[in-house]
C-alpha atoms as a PDB file:
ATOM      1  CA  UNK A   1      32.520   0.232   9.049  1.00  0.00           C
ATOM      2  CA  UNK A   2      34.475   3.278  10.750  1.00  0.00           C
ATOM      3  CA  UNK A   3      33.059   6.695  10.033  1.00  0.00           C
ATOM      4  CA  UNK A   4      35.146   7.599   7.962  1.00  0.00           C
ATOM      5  CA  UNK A   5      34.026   4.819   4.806  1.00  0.00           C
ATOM      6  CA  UNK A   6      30.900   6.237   5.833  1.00  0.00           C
ATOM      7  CA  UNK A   7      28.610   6.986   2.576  1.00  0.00           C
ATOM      8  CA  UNK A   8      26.975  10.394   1.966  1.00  0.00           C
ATOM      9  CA  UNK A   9      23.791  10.710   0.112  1.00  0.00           C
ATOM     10  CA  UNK A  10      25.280  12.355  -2.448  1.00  0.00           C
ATOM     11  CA  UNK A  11      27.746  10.021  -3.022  1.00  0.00           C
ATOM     12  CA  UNK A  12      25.167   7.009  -3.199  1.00  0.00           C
ATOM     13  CA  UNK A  13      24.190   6.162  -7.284  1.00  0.00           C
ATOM     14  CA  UNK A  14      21.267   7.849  -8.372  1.00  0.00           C
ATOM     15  CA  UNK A  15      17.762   6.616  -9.292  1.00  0.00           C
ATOM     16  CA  UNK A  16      17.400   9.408 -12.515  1.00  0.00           C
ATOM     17  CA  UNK A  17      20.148  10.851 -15.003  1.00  0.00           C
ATOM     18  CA  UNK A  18      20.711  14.698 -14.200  1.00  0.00           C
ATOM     19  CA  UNK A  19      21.167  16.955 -17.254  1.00  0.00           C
ATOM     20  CA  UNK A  20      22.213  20.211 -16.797  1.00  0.00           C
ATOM     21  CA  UNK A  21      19.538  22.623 -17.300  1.00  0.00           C
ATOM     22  CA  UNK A  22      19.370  26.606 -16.341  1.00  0.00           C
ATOM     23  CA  UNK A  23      15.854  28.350 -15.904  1.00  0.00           C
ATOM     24  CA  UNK A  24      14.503  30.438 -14.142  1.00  0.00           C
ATOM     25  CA  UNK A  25      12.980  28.881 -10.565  1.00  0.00           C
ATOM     26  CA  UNK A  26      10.100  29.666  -8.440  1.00  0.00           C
ATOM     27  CA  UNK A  27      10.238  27.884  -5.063  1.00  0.00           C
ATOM     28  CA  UNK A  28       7.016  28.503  -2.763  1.00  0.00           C
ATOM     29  CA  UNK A  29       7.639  27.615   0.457  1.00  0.00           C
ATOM     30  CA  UNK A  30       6.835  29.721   3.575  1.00  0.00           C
ATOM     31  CA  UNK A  31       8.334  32.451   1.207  1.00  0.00           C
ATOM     32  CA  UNK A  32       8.404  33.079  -2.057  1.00  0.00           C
ATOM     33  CA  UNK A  33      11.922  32.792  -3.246  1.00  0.00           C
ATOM     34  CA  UNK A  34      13.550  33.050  -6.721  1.00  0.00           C
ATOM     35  CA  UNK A  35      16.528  31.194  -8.097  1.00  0.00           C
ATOM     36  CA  UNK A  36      18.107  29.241 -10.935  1.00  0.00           C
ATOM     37  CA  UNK A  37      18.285  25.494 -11.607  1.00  0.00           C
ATOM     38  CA  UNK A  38      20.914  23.692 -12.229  1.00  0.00           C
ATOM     39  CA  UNK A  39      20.399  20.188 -13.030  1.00  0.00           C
ATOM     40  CA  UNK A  40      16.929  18.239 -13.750  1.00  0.00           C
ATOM     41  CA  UNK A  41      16.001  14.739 -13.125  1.00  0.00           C
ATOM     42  CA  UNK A  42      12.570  12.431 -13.317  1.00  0.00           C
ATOM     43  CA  UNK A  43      12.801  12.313  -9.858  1.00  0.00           C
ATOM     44  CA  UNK A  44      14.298  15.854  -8.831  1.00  0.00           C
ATOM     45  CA  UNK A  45      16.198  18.951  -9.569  1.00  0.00           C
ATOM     46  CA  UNK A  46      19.394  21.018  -8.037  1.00  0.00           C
ATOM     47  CA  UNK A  47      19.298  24.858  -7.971  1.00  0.00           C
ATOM     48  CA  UNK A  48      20.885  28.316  -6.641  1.00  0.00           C
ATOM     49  CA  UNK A  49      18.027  29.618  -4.104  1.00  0.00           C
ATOM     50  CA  UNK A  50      19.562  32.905  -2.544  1.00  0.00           C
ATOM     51  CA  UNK A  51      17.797  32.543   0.679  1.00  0.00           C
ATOM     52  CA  UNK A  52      16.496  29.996   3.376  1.00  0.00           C
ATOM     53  CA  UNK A  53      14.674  27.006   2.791  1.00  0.00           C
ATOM     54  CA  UNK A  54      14.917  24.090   5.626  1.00  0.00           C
ATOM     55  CA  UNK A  55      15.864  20.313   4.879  1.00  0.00           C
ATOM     56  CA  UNK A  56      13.362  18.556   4.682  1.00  0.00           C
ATOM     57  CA  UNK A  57      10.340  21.297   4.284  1.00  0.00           C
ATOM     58  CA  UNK A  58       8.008  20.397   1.286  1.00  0.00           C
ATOM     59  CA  UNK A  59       7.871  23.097  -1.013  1.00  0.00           C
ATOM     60  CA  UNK A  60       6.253  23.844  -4.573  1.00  0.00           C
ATOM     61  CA  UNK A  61       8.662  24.099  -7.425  1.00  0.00           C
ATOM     62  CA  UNK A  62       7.507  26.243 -10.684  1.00  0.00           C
ATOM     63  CA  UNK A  63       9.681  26.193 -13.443  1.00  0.00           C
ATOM     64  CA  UNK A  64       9.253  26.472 -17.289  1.00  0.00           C
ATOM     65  CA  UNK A  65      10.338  23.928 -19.917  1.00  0.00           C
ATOM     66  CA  UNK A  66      10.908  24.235 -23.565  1.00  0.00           C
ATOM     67  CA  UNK A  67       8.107  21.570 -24.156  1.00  0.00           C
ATOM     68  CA  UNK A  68       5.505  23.489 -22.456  1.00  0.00           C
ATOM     69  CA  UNK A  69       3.546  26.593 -22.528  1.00  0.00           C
ATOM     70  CA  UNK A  70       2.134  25.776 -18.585  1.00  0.00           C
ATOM     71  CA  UNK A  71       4.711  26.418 -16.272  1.00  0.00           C
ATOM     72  CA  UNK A  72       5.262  23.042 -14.454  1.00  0.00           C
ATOM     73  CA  UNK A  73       4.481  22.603 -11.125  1.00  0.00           C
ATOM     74  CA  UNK A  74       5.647  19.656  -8.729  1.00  0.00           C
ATOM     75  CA  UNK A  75       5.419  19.276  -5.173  1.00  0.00           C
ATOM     76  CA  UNK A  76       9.076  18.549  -3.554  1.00  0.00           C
ATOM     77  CA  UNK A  77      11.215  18.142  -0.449  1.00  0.00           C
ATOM     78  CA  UNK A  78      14.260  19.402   0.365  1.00  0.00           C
ATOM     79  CA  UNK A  79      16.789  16.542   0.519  1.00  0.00           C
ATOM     80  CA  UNK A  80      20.044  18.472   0.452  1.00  0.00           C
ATOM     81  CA  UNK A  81      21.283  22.307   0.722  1.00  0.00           C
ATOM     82  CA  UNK A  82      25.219  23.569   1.216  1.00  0.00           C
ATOM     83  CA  UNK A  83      24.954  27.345   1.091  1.00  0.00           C
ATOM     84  CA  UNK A  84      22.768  28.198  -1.613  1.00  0.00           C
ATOM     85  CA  UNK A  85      22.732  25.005  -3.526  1.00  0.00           C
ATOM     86  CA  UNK A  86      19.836  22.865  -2.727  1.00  0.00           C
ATOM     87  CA  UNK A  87      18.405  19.404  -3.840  1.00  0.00           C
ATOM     88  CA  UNK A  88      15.114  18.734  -4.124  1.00  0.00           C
ATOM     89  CA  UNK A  89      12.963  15.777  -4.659  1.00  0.00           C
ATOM     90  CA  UNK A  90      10.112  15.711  -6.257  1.00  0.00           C
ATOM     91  CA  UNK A  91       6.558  14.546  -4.363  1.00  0.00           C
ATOM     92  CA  UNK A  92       3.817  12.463  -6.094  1.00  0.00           C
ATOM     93  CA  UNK A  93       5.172  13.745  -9.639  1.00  0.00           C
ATOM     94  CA  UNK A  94       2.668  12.198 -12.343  1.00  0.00           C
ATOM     95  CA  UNK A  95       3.274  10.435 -15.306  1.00  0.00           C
ATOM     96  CA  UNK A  96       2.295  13.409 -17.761  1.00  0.00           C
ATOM     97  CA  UNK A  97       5.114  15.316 -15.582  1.00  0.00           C
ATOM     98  CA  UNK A  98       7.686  13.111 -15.829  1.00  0.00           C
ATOM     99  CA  UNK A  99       6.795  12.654 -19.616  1.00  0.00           C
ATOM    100  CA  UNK A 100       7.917  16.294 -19.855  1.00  0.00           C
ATOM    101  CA  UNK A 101      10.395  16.087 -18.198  1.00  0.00           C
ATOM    102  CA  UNK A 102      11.750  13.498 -20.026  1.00  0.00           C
ATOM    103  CA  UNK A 103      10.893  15.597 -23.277  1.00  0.00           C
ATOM    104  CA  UNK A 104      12.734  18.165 -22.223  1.00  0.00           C
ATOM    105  CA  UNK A 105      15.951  16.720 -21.181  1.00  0.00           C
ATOM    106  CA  UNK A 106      16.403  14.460 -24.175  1.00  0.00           C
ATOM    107  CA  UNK A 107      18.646  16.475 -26.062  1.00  0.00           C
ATOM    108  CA  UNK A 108      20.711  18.492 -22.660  1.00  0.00           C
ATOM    109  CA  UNK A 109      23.970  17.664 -21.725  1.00  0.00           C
ATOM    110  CA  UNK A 110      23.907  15.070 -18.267  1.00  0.00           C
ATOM    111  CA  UNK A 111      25.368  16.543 -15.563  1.00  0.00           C
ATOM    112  CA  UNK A 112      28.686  15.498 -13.697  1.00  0.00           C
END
């Protein structure tokens, strides 16, 4: 296969549905930075970060659904980032977390 037919990660099908969701995002890594997401999954989330956050660095993501009154909190790698738009990946997620997450995408728009 030449390099060119070459698949990206991005490209490849994905594991979880993404619906479009847009809250407010705490991201502790070495920093703490501040951003937006943009798409939620069982398995992970996309979001705007305005600052620096290296592939592959595990992080903890803080965000707040509609279902909860706890903020959730999920342990996560950086798969992916092109400027300010990163992927992560959640680490270890539990049941009772994906439950909610689950909850709270039910009735959001999936993402393109």
């Amino acid at each position: 296969m030449s390099s060119e037919h070459k698949q990206h990660p991005w490209t490849l099908p994905r594991a979880h549905s993404r619906f479009l969701l847009d809250v407010r995002l705490v991201v502790r890594a070495k920093e703490i930075q501040h951003g937006r997401t943009k798409d939620i999954a069982e398995g992970g989330l996309g979001a705007t970060i305005p600052g620096e956050i290296g592939i592959g660095e595990i992080v903890e993501l803080e965000l707040q659904l509609n279902e909860t009154t706890e903020p959730l909190k999920l342990k996560a790698e950086v798969r992916y980032r092109r400027g300010f738009q990163y992927g992560f990946k959640f680490l270890h997620a539990t049941e009772q977390q994906r439950e909610l997450i689950r909850k709270a995408t039910h009735d959001l728009r999936m993402a393109p």
